[in-house]
PDB file of N, CA and C in Angstrom:
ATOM      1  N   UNK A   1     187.287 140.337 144.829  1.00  0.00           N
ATOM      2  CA  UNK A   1     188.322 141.234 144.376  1.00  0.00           C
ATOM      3  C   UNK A   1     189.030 141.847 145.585  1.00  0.00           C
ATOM      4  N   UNK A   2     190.463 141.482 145.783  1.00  0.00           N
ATOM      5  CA  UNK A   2     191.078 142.037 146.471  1.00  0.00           C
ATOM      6  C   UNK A   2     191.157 143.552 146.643  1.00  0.00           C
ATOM      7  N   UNK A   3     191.157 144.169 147.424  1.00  0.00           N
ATOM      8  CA  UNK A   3     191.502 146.091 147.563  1.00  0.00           C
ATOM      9  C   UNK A   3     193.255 146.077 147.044  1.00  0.00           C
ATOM     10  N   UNK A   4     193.645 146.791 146.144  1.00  0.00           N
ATOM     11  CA  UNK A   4     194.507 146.934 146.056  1.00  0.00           C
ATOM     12  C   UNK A   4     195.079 148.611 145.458  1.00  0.00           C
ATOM     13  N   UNK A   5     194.100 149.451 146.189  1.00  0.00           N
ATOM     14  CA  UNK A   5     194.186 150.622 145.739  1.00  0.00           C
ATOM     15  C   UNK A   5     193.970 151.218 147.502  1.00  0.00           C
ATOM     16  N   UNK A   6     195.173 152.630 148.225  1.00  0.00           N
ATOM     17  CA  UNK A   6     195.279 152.819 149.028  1.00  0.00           C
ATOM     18  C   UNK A   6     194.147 154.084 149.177  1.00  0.00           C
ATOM     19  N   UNK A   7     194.049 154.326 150.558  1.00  0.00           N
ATOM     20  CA  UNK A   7     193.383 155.371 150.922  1.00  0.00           C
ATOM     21  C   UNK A   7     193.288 156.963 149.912  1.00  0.00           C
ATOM     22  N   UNK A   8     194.488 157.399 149.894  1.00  0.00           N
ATOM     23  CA  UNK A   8     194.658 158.337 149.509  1.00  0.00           C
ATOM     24  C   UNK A   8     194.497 158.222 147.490  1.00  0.00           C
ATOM     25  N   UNK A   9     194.822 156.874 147.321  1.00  0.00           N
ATOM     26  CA  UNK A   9     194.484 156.703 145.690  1.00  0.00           C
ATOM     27  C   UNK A   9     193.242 156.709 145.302  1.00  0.00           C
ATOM     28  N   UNK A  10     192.100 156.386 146.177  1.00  0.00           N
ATOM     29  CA  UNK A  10     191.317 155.815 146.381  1.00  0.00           C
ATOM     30  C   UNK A  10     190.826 157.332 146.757  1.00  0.00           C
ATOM     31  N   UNK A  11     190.630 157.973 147.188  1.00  0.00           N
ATOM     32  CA  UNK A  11     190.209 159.224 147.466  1.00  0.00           C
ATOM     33  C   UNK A  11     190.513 160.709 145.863  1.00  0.00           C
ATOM     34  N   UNK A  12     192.032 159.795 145.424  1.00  0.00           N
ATOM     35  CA  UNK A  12     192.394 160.709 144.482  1.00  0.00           C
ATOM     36  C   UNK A  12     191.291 160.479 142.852  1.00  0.00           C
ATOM     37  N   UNK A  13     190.870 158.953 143.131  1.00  0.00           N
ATOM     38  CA  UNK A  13     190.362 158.618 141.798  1.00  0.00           C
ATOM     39  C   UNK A  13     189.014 159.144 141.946  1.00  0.00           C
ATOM     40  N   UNK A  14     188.045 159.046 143.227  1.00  0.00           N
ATOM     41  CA  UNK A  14     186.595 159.797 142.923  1.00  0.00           C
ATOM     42  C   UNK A  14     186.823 160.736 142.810  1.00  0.00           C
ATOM     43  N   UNK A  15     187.623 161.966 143.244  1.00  0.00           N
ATOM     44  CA  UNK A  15     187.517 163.147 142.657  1.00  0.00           C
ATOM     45  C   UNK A  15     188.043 163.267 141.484  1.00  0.00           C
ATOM     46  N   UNK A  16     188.696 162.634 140.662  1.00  0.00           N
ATOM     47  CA  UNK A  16     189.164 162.621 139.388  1.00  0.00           C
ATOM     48  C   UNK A  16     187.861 162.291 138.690  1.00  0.00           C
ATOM     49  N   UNK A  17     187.095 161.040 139.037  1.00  0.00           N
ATOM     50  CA  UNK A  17     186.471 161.025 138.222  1.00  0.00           C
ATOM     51  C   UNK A  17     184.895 161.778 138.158  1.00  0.00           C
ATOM     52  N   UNK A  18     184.835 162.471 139.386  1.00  0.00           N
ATOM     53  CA  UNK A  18     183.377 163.543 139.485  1.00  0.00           C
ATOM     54  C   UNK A  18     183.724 164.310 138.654  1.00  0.00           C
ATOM     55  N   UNK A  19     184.899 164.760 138.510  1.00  0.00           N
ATOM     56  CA  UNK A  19     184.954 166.188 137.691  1.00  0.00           C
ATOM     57  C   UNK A  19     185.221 165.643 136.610  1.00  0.00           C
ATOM     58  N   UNK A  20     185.663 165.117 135.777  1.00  0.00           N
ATOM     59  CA  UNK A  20     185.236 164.377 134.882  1.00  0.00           C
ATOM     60  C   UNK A  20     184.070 163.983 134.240  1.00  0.00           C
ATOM     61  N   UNK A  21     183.661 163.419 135.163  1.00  0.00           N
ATOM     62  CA  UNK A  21     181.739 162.781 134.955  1.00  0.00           C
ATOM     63  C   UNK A  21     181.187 164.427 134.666  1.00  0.00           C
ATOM     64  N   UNK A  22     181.519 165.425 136.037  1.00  0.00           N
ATOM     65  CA  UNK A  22     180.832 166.788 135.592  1.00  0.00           C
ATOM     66  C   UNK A  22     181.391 167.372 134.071  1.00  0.00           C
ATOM     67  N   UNK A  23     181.477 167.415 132.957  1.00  0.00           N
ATOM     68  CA  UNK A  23     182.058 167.752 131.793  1.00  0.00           C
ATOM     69  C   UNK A  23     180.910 167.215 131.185  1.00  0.00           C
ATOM     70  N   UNK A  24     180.409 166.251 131.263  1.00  0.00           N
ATOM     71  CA  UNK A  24     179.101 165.634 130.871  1.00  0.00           C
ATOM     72  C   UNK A  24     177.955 166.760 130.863  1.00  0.00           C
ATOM     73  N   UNK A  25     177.759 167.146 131.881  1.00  0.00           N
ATOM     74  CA  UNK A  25     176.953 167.901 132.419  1.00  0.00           C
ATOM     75  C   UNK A  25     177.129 169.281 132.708  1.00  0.00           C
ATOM     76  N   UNK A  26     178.043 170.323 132.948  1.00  0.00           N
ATOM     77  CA  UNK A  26     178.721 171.279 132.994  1.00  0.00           C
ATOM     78  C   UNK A  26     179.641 171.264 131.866  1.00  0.00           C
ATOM     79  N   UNK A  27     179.431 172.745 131.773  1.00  0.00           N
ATOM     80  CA  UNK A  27     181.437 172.998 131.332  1.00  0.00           C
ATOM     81  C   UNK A  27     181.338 173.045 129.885  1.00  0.00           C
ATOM     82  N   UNK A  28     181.943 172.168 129.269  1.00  0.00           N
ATOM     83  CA  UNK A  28     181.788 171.971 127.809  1.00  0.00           C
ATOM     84  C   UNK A  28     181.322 171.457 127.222  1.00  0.00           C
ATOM     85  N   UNK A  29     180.789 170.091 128.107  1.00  0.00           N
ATOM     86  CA  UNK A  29     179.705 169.064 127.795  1.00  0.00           C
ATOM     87  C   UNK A  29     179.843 168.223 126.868  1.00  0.00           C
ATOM     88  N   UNK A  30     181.314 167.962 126.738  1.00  0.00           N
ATOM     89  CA  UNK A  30     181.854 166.393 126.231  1.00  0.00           C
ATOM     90  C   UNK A  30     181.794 165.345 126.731  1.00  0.00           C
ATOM     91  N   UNK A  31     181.087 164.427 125.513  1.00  0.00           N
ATOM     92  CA  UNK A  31     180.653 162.742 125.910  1.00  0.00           C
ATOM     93  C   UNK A  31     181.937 162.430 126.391  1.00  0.00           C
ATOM     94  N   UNK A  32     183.112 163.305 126.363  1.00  0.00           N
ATOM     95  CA  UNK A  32     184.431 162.739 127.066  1.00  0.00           C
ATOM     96  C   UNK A  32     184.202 162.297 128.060  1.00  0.00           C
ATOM     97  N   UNK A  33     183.337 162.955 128.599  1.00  0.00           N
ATOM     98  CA  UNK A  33     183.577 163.382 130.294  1.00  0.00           C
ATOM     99  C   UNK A  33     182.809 161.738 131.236  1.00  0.00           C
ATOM    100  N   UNK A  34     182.090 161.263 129.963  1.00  0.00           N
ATOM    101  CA  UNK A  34     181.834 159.379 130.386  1.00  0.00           C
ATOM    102  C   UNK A  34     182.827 158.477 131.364  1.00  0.00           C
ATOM    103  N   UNK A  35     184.294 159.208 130.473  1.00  0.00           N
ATOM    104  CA  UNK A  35     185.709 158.214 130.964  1.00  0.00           C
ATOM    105  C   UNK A  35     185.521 158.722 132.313  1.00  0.00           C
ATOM    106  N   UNK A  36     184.771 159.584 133.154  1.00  0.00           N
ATOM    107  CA  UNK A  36     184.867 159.434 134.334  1.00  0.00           C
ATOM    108  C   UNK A  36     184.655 158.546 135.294  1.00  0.00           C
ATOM    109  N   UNK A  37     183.901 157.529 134.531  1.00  0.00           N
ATOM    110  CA  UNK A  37     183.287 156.673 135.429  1.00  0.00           C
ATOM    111  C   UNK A  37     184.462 155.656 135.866  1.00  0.00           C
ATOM    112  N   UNK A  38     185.153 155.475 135.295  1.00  0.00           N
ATOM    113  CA  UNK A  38     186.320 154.830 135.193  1.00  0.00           C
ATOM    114  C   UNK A  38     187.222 155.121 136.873  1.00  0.00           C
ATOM    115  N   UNK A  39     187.675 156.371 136.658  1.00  0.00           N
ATOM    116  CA  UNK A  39     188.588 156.327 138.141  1.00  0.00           C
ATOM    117  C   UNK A  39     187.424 156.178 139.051  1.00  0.00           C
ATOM    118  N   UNK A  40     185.761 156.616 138.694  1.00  0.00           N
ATOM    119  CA  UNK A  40     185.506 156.731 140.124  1.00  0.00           C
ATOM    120  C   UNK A  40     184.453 155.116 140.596  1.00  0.00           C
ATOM    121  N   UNK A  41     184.275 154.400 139.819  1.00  0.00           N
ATOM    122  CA  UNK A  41     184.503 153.003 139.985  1.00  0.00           C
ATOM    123  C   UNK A  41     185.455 152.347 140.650  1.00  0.00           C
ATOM    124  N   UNK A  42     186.380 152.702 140.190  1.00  0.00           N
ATOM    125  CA  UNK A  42     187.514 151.720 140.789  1.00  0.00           C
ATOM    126  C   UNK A  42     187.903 152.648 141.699  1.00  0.00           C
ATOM    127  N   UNK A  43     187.722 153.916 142.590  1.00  0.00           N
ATOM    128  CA  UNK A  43     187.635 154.756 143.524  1.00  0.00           C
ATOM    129  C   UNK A  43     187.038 153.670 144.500  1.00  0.00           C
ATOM    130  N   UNK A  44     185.943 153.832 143.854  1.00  0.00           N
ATOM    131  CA  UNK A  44     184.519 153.391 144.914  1.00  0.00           C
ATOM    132  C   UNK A  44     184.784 151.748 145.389  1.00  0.00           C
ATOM    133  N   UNK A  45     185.255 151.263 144.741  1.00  0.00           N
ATOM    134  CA  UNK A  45     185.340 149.519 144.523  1.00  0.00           C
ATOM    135  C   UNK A  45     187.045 149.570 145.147  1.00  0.00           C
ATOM    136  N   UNK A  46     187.909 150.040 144.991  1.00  0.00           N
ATOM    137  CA  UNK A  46     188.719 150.429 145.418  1.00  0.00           C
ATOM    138  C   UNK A  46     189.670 148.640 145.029  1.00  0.00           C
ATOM    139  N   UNK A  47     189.681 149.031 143.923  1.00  0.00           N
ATOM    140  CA  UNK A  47     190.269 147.940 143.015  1.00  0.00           C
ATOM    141  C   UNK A  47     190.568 147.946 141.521  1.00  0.00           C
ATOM    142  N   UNK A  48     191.714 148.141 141.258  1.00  0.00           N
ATOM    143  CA  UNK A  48     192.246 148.605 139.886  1.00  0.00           C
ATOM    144  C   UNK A  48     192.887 147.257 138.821  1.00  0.00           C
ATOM    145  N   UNK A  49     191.932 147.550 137.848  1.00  0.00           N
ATOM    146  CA  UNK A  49     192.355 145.899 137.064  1.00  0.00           C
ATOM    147  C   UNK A  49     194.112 146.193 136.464  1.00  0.00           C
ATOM    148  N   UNK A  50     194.398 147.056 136.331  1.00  0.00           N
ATOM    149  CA  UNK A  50     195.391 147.568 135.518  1.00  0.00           C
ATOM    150  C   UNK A  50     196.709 147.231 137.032  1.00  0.00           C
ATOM    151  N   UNK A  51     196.208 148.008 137.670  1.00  0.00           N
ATOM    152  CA  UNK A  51     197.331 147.692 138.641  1.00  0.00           C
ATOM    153  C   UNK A  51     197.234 146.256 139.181  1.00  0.00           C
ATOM    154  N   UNK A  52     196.120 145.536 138.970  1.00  0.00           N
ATOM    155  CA  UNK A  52     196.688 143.835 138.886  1.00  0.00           C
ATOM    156  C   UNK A  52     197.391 142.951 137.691  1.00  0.00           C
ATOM    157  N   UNK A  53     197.347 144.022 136.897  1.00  0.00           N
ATOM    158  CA  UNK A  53     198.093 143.474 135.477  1.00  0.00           C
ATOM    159  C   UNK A  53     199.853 143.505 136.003  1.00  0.00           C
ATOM    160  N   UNK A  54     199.979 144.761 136.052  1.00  0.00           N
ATOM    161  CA  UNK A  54     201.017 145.051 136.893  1.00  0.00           C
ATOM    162  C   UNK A  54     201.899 145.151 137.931  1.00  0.00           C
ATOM    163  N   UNK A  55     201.252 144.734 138.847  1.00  0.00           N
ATOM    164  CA  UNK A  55     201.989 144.023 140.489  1.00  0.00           C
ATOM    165  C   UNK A  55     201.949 144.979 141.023  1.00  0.00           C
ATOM    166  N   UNK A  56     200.933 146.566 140.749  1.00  0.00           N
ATOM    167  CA  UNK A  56     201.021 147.500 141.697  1.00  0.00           C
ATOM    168  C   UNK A  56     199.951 147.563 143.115  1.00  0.00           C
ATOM    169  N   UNK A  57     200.419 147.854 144.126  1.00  0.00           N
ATOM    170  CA  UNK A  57     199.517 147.947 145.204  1.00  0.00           C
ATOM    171  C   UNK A  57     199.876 148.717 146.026  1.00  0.00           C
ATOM    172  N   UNK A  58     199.115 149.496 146.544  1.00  0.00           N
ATOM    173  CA  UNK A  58     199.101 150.831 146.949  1.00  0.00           C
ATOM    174  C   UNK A  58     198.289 150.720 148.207  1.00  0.00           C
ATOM    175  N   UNK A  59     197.659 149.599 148.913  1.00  0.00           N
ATOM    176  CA  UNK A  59     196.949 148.963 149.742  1.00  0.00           C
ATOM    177  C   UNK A  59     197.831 148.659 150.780  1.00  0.00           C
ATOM    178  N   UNK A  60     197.609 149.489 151.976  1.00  0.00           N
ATOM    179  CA  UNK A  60     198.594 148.895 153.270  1.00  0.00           C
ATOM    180  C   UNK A  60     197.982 147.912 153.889  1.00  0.00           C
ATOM    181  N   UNK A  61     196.543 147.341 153.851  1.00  0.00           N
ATOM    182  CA  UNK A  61     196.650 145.747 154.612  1.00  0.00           C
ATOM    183  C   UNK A  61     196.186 145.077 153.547  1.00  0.00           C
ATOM    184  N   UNK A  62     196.407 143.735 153.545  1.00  0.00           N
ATOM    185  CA  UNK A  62     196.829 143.168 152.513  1.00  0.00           C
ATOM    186  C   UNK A  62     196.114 141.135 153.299  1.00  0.00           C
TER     187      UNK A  62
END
């Protein structure tokens, strides 16, 4: 799998998805808070299936 998610996206999605994931566990404690795993997967992996659907890349080397 190519990287096609940049530094700063890639930085924006694990913290999107910790606090997220924390909702699970804190806070209000909605099974919502699962969909976190989502940005911070593809944070971590730093590869977005959606933005290969789409021709987006946000990845400066290539």
């Amino acid at each position: 799998m190519p990287c096609n998610e940049g530094k700063v996206d890639r930085a924006l999605r694990v913290i999107v998805g910790l606090v997220l994931l924390a909702m699970v566990f804190v806070g209000p404690q909605t099974p919502w808070g699962w969909v976190g795993l989502v940005p911070l997967l593809t944070g971590i992996f730093g590869f977005c299936p959606a933005y290969k659907l789409l021709g987006i890349n946000t990845c400066k080397t290539r």
